[in-house]
Protein backbone atom coordinates (compact mmCIF):
# COMPACT_ATOMS: atom_id res chain seq x y z
CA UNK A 1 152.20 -130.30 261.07
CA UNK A 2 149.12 -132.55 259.82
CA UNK A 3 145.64 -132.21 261.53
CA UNK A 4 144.13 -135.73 261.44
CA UNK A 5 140.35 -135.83 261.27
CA UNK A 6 138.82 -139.46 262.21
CA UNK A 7 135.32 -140.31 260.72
CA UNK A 8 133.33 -143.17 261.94
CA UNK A 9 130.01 -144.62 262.36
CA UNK A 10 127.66 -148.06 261.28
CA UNK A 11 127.61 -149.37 257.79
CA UNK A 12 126.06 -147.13 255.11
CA UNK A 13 126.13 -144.36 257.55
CA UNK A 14 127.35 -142.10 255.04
CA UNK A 15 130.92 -141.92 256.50
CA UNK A 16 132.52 -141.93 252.97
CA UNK A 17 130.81 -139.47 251.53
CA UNK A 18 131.37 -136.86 254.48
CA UNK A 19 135.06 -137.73 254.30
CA UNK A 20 134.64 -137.12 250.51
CA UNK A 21 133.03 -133.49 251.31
CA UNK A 22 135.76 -132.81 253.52
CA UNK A 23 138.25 -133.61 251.31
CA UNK A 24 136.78 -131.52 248.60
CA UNK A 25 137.57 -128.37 250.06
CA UNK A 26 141.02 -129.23 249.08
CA UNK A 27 140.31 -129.15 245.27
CA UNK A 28 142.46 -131.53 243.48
CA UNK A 29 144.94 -130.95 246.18
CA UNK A 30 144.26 -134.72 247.20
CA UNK A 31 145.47 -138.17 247.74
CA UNK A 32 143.10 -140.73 247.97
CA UNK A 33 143.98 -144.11 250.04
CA UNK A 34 141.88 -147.27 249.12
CA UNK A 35 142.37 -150.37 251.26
CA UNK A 36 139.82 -153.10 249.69
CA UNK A 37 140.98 -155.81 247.54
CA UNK A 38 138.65 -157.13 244.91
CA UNK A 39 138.24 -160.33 246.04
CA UNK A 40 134.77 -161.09 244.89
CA UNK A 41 132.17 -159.91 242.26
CA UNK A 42 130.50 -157.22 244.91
CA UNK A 43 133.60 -156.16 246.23
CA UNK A 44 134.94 -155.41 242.62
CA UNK A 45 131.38 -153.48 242.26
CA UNK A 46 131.71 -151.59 245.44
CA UNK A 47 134.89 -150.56 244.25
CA UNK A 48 133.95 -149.40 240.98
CA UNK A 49 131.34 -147.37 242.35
CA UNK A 50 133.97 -145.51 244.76
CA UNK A 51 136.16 -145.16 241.79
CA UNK A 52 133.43 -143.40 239.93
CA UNK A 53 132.12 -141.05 242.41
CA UNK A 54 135.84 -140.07 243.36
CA UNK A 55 137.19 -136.79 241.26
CA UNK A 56 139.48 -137.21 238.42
CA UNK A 57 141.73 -134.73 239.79
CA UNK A 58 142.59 -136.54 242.90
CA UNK A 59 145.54 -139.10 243.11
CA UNK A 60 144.69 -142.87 244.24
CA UNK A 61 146.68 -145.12 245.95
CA UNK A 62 145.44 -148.60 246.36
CA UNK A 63 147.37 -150.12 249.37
CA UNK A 64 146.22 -151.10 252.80
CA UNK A 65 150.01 -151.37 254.14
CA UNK A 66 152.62 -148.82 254.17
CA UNK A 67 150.56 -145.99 254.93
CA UNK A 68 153.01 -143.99 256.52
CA UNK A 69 155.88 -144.15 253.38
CA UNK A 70 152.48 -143.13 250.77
CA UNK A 71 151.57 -140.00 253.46
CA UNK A 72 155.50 -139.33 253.85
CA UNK A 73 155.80 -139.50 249.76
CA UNK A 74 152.80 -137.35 248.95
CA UNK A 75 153.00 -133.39 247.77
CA UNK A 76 148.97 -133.38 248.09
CA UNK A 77 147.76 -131.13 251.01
CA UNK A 78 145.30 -134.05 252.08
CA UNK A 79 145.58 -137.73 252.73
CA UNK A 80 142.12 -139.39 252.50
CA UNK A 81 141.70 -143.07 253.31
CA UNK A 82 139.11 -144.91 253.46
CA UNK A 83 139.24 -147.24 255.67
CA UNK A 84 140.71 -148.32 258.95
CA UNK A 85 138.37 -151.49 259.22
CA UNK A 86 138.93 -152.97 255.49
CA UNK A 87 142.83 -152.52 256.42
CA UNK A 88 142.37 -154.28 259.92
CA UNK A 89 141.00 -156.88 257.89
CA UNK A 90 143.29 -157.05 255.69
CA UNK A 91 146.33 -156.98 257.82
CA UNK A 92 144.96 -159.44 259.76
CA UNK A 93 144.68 -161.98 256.72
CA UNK A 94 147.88 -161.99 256.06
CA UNK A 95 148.45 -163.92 258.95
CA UNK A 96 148.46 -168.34 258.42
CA UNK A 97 146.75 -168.46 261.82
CA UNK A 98 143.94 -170.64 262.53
CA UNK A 99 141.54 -168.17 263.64
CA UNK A 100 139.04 -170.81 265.46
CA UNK A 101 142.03 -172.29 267.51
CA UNK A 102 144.59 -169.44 267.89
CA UNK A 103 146.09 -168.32 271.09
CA UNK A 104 146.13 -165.46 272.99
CA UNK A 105 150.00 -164.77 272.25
CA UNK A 106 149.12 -164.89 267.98
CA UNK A 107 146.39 -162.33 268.91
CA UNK A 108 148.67 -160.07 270.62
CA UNK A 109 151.37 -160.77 268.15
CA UNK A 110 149.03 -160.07 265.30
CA UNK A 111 147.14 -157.10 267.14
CA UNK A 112 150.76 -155.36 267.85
CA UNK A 113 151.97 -155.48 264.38
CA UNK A 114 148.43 -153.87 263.13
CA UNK A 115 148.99 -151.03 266.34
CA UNK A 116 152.74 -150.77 264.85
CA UNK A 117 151.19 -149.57 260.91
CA UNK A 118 148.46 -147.57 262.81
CA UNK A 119 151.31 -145.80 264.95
CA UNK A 120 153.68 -144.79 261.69
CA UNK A 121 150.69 -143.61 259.62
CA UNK A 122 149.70 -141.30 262.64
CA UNK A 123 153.34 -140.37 263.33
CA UNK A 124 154.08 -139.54 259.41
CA UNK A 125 150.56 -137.65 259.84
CA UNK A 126 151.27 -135.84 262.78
CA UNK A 127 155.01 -134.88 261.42
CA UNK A 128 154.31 -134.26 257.74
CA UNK A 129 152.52 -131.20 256.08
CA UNK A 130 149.34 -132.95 254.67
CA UNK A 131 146.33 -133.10 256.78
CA UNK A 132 145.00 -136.32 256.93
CA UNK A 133 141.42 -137.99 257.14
CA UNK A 134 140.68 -141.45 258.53
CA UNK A 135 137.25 -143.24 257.93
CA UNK A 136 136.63 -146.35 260.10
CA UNK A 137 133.29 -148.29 260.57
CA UNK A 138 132.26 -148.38 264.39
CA UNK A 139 132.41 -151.74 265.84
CA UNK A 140 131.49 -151.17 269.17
CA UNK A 141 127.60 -151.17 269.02
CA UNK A 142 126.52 -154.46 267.42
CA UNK A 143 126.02 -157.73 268.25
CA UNK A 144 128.72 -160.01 269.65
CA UNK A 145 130.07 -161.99 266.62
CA UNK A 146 129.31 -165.83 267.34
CA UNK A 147 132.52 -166.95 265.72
CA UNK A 148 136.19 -166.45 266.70
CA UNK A 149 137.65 -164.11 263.74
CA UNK A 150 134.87 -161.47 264.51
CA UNK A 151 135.20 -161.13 268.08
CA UNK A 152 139.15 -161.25 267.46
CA UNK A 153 138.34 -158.76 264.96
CA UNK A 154 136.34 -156.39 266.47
CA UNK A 155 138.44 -156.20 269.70
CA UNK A 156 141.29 -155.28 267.33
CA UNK A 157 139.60 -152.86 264.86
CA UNK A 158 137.61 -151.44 268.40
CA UNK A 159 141.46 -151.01 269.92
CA UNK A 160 142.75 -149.27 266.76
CA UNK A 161 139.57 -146.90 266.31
CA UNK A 162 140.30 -145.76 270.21
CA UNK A 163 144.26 -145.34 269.55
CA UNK A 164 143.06 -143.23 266.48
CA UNK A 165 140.61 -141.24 267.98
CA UNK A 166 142.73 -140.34 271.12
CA UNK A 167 145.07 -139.01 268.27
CA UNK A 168 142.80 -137.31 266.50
CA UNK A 169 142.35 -133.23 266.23
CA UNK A 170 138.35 -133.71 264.73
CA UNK A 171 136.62 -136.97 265.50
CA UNK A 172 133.12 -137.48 264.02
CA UNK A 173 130.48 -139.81 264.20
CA UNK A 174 128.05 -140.37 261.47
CA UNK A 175 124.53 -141.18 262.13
CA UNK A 176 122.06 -141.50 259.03
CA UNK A 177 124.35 -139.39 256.98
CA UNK A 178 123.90 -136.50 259.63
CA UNK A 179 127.75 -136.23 261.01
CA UNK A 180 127.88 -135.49 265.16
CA UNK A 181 131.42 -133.80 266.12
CA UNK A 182 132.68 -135.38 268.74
CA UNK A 183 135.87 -133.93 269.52
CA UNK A 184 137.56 -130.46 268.43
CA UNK A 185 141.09 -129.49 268.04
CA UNK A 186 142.56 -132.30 269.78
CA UNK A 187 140.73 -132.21 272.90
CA UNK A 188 138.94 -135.16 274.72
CA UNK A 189 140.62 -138.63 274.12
CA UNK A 190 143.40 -140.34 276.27
């Protein structure tokens, strides 16, 4: 069975690169799970620059969806991806909803089928042989967005990090690149 380790914190905390240490005491052993999708000049840069500073040895996958069938499919010893929040997002664009005048039953509709991918990546996780590491930004210590998609946004991703977390053997929370273990061999959570 698959330990899952779940790595969060605040933007440029430094939550990659512990994930990437972690992951490097697999060797080459190691499959790599982007979510972002180049959809502008800096995130095509961003990208590059996590393409570069991955090793050659490790396999990518570039997919925010279908999670579950790439950690079910893989022969590497660790799952790596990186992240939860960019996937949210991009889940949640999928959607032809009119974020500034949806209801509360497109939400739900739109927040279940995001909990439904979570649920099968943990569940192939949980049942398969490859650990698996999860990085997520925190969401919960900001500022209230002043538009609709954030707040709908954050509620969701904040949901999904908790469901995560509760699952989680390892949770860690990443301060100024200095990582804070917050729960050990699956205790604490839900």
């Amino acid at each position: 069975m698959g330990r899952v380790t779940f790595i969060t914190g605040g933007a440029r905390s430094g939550k990659s690169a512990f994930a990437e240490r972690l992951a490097r005491q697999y060797g080459d052993d190691v499959a790599y799970i982007a979510t972002s999708i180049a959809t502008d000049a800096e995130m095509e840069e961003r990208i590059r620059l996590h393409r570069l500073r991955r090793p050659a040895g490790w396999t990518t996958y570039e997919s925010y969806k279908g999670i579950g069938d790439i950690i079910n499919g893989t022969d590497k010893s660790v799952v790596l991806l990186d992240c939860i929040t960019i996937m949210v997002t991009n889940l949640m664009l999928e959607y032809d909803i009119d974020w500034d005048h949806c209801t509360i039953e497109q939400i739900d509709a739109v927040e279940h089928a995001i909990r439904a991918e979570i649920k099968i990546m943990l569940d192939a996780a949980k049942g398969g042989k490859a650990d698996l590491i999860v990085v997520s930004n925190e969401v919960g210590m900001g500022l209230v967005p002043d538009y609709p998609l954030g707040r709908i946004f954050r509620d969701i991703a904040g949901r999904v990090n908790q469901l995560i977390a509760a699952q989680a053997d390892e949770v860690y929370f990443i301060i100024s690149g200095i990582p804070l273990k917050l729960k050990s061999g699956g205790t604490g959570g839900l």
